[in-house]
Protein backbone atom coordinates (compact mmCIF):
# COMPACT_ATOMS: atom_id res chain seq x y z
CA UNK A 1 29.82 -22.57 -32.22
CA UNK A 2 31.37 -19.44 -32.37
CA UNK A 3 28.12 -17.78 -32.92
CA UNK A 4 27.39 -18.39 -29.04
CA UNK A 5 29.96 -16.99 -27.71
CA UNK A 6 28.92 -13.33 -28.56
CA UNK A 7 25.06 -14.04 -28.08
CA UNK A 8 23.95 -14.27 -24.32
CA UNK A 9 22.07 -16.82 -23.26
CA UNK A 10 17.68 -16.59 -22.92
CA UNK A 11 18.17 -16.79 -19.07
CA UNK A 12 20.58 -13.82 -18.83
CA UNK A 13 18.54 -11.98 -20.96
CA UNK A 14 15.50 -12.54 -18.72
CA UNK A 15 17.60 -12.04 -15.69
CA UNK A 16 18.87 -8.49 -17.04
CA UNK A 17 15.45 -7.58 -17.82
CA UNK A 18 14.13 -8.52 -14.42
CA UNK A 19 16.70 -6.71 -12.73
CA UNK A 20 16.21 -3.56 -15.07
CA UNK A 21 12.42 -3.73 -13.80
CA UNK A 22 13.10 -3.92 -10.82
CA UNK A 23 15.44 -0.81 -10.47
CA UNK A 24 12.47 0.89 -12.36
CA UNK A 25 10.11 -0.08 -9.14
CA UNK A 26 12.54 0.50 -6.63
CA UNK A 27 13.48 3.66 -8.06
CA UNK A 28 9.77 5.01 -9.13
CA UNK A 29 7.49 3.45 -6.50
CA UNK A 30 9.75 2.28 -3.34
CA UNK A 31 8.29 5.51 -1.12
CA UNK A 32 4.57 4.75 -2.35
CA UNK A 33 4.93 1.17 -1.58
CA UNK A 34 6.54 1.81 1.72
CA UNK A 35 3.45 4.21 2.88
CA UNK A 36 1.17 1.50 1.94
CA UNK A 37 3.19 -0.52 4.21
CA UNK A 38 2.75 1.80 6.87
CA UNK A 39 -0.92 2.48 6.66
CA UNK A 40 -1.52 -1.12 7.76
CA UNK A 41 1.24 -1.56 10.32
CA UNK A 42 1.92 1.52 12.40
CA UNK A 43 4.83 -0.86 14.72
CA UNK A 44 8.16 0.53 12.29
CA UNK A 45 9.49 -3.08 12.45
CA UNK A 46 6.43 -4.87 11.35
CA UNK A 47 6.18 -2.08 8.60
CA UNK A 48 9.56 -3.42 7.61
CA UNK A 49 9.24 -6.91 7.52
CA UNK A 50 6.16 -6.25 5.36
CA UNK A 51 7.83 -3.90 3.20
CA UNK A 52 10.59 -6.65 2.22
CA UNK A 53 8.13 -8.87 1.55
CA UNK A 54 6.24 -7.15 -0.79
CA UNK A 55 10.13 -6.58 -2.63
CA UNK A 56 10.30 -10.08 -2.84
CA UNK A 57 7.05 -10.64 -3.49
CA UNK A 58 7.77 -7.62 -6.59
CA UNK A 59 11.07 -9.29 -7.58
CA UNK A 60 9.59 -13.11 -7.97
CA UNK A 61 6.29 -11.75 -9.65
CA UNK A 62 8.76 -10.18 -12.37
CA UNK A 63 9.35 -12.95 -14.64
CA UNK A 64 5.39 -13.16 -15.30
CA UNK A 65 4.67 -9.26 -15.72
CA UNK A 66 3.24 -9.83 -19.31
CA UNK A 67 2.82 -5.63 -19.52
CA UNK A 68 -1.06 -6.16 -19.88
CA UNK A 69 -1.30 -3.22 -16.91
CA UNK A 70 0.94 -0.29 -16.53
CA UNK A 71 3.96 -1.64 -13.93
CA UNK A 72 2.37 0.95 -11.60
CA UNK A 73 -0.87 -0.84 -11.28
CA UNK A 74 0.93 -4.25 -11.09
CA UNK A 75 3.28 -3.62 -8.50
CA UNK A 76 -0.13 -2.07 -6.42
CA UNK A 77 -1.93 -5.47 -7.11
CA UNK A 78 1.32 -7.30 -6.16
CA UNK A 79 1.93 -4.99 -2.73
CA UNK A 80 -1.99 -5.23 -1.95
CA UNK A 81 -2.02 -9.02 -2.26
CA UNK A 82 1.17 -9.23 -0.14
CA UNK A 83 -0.34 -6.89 2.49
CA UNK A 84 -3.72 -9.13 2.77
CA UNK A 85 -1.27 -12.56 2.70
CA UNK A 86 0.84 -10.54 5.52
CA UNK A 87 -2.41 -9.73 7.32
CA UNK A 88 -3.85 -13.22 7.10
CA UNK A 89 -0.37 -14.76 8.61
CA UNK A 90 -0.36 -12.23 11.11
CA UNK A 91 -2.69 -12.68 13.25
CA UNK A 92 -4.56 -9.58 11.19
CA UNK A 93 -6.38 -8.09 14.73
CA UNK A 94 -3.18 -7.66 16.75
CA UNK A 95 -0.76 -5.98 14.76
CA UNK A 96 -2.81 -4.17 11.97
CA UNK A 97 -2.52 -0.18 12.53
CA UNK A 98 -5.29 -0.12 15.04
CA UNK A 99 -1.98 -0.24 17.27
CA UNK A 100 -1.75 3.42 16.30
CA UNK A 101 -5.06 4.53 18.73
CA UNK A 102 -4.11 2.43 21.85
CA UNK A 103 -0.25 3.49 21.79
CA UNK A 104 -0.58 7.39 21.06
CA UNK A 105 -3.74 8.25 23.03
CA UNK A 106 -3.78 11.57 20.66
CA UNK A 107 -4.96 14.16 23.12
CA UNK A 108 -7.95 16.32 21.15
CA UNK A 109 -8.37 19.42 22.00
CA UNK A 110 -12.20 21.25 21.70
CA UNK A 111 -11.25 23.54 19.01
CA UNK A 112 -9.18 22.36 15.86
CA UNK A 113 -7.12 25.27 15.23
CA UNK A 114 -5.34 24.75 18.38
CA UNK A 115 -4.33 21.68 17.45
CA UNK A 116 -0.81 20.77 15.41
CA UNK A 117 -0.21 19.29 12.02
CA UNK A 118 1.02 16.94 14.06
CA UNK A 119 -1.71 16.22 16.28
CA UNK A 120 -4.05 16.45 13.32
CA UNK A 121 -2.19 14.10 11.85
CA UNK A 122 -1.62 11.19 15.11
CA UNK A 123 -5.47 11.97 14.89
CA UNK A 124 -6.57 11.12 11.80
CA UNK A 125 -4.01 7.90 11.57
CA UNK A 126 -6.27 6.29 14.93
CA UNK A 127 -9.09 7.33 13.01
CA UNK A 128 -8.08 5.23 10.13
CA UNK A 129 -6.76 2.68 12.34
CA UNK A 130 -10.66 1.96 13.43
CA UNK A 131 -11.83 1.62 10.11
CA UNK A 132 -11.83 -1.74 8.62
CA UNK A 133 -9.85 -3.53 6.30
CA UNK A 134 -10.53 -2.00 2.90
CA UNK A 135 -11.75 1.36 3.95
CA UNK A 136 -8.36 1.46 5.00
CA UNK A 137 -6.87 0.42 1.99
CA UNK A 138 -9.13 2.71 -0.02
CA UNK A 139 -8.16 5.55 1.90
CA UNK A 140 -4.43 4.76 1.66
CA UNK A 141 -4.48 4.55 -2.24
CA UNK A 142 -6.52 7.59 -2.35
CA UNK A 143 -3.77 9.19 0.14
CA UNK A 144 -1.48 8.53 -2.45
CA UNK A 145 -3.25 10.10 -5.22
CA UNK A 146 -4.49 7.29 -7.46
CA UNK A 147 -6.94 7.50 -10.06
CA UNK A 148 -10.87 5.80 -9.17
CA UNK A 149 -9.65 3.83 -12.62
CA UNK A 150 -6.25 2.72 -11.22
CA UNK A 151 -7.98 1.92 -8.03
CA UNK A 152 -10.51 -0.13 -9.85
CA UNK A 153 -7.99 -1.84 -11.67
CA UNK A 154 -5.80 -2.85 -8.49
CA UNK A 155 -9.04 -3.77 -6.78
CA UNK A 156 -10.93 -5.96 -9.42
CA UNK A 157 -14.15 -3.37 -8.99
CA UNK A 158 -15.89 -1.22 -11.42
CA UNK A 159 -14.97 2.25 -10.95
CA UNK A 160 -18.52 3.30 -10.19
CA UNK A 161 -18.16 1.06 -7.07
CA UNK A 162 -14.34 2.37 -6.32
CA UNK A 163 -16.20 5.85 -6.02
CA UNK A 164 -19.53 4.94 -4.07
CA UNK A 165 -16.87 3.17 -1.43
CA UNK A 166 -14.33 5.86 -1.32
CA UNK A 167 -17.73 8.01 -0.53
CA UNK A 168 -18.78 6.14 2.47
CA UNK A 169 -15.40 5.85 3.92
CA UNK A 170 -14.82 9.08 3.92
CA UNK A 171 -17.52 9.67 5.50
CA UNK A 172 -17.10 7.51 8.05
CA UNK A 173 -13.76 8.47 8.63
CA UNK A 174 -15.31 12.35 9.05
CA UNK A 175 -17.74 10.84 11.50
CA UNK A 176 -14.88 9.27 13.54
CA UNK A 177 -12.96 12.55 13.69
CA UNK A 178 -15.51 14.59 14.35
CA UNK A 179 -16.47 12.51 17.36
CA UNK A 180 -12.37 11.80 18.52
């Protein structure tokens, strides 16, 4: 009897562990997430209800991160399959980030240099906003500097594949800008 009193139980162990994890995420990957976030919902309180639920969806996944993946590629899968279950609940078409193109009306002037970092910037987010679905999500996990293996991995596709996509969005998306 006495020997339980100075060992704590299974569940408080798992619940200490969870909540160390979590600090780790929060800590290492909260800004990363959030971006993601904002890549598919330019509307700041849309980007914040999604953002919370990809926490909770993070903090309720915990329990069954078996460390077969680095907790960097897991919490991508986890925030990629919240944003598509966000998307599909959504109404996807009316609130994605194509909002971006009809709200700002970026003004393009004819020669680039004239432009801001701003403007280049309002620009290229409406481009984005027109491509679809997972040329956007490509670009925003190549935006945040991800390996074609990490992207793979978060994806389910060979890397090969990760790279043949990333190579047609982009050019789209240089298409789109080039053409305003």
């Amino acid at each position: 009897m006495l020997f339980y009193l100075f060992h704590l139980p299974p569940v408080t162990i798992k619940m200490e562990r969870r909540e160390k994890l979590f600090r780790q995420v929060l800590d290492k990957h909260k800004d990363k997430i959030y971006r993601l976030c904002s890549a598919w919902l330019y509307d700041k309180q849309y980007t914040d209800d999604l953002f919370h639920d990809v926490l909770i969806n993070i903090w309720n996944g915990l329990d069954r991160f078996k460390g077969r993946s680095t907790l960097n590629t897991w919490v991508y899968r986890v925030t990629v399959n919240s944003i598509i279950t966000y998307n599909k609940s959504r109404n996807k078409e009316k609130r994605l980030f194509t909002s971006l193109a009809e709200k700002d009306e970026v003004a393009v002037p004819g020669d680039n240099e004239e432009m801001s970092k701003q403007q280049r910037i309002n620009r290229l987010r409406a481009c984005i906003a027109r491509l679809n679905q997972q040329e956007r999500l490509l670009m925003s996990l190549v935006l945040e500097e991800m390996s074609y293996a990490e992207i793979s991995e978060i994806l389910g596709i060979t890397v090969n594949h990760v790279g043949v996509k990333i190579n047609r969005a982009r050019k789209k998306l240089m298409r789109l800008y080039k053409n305003g």
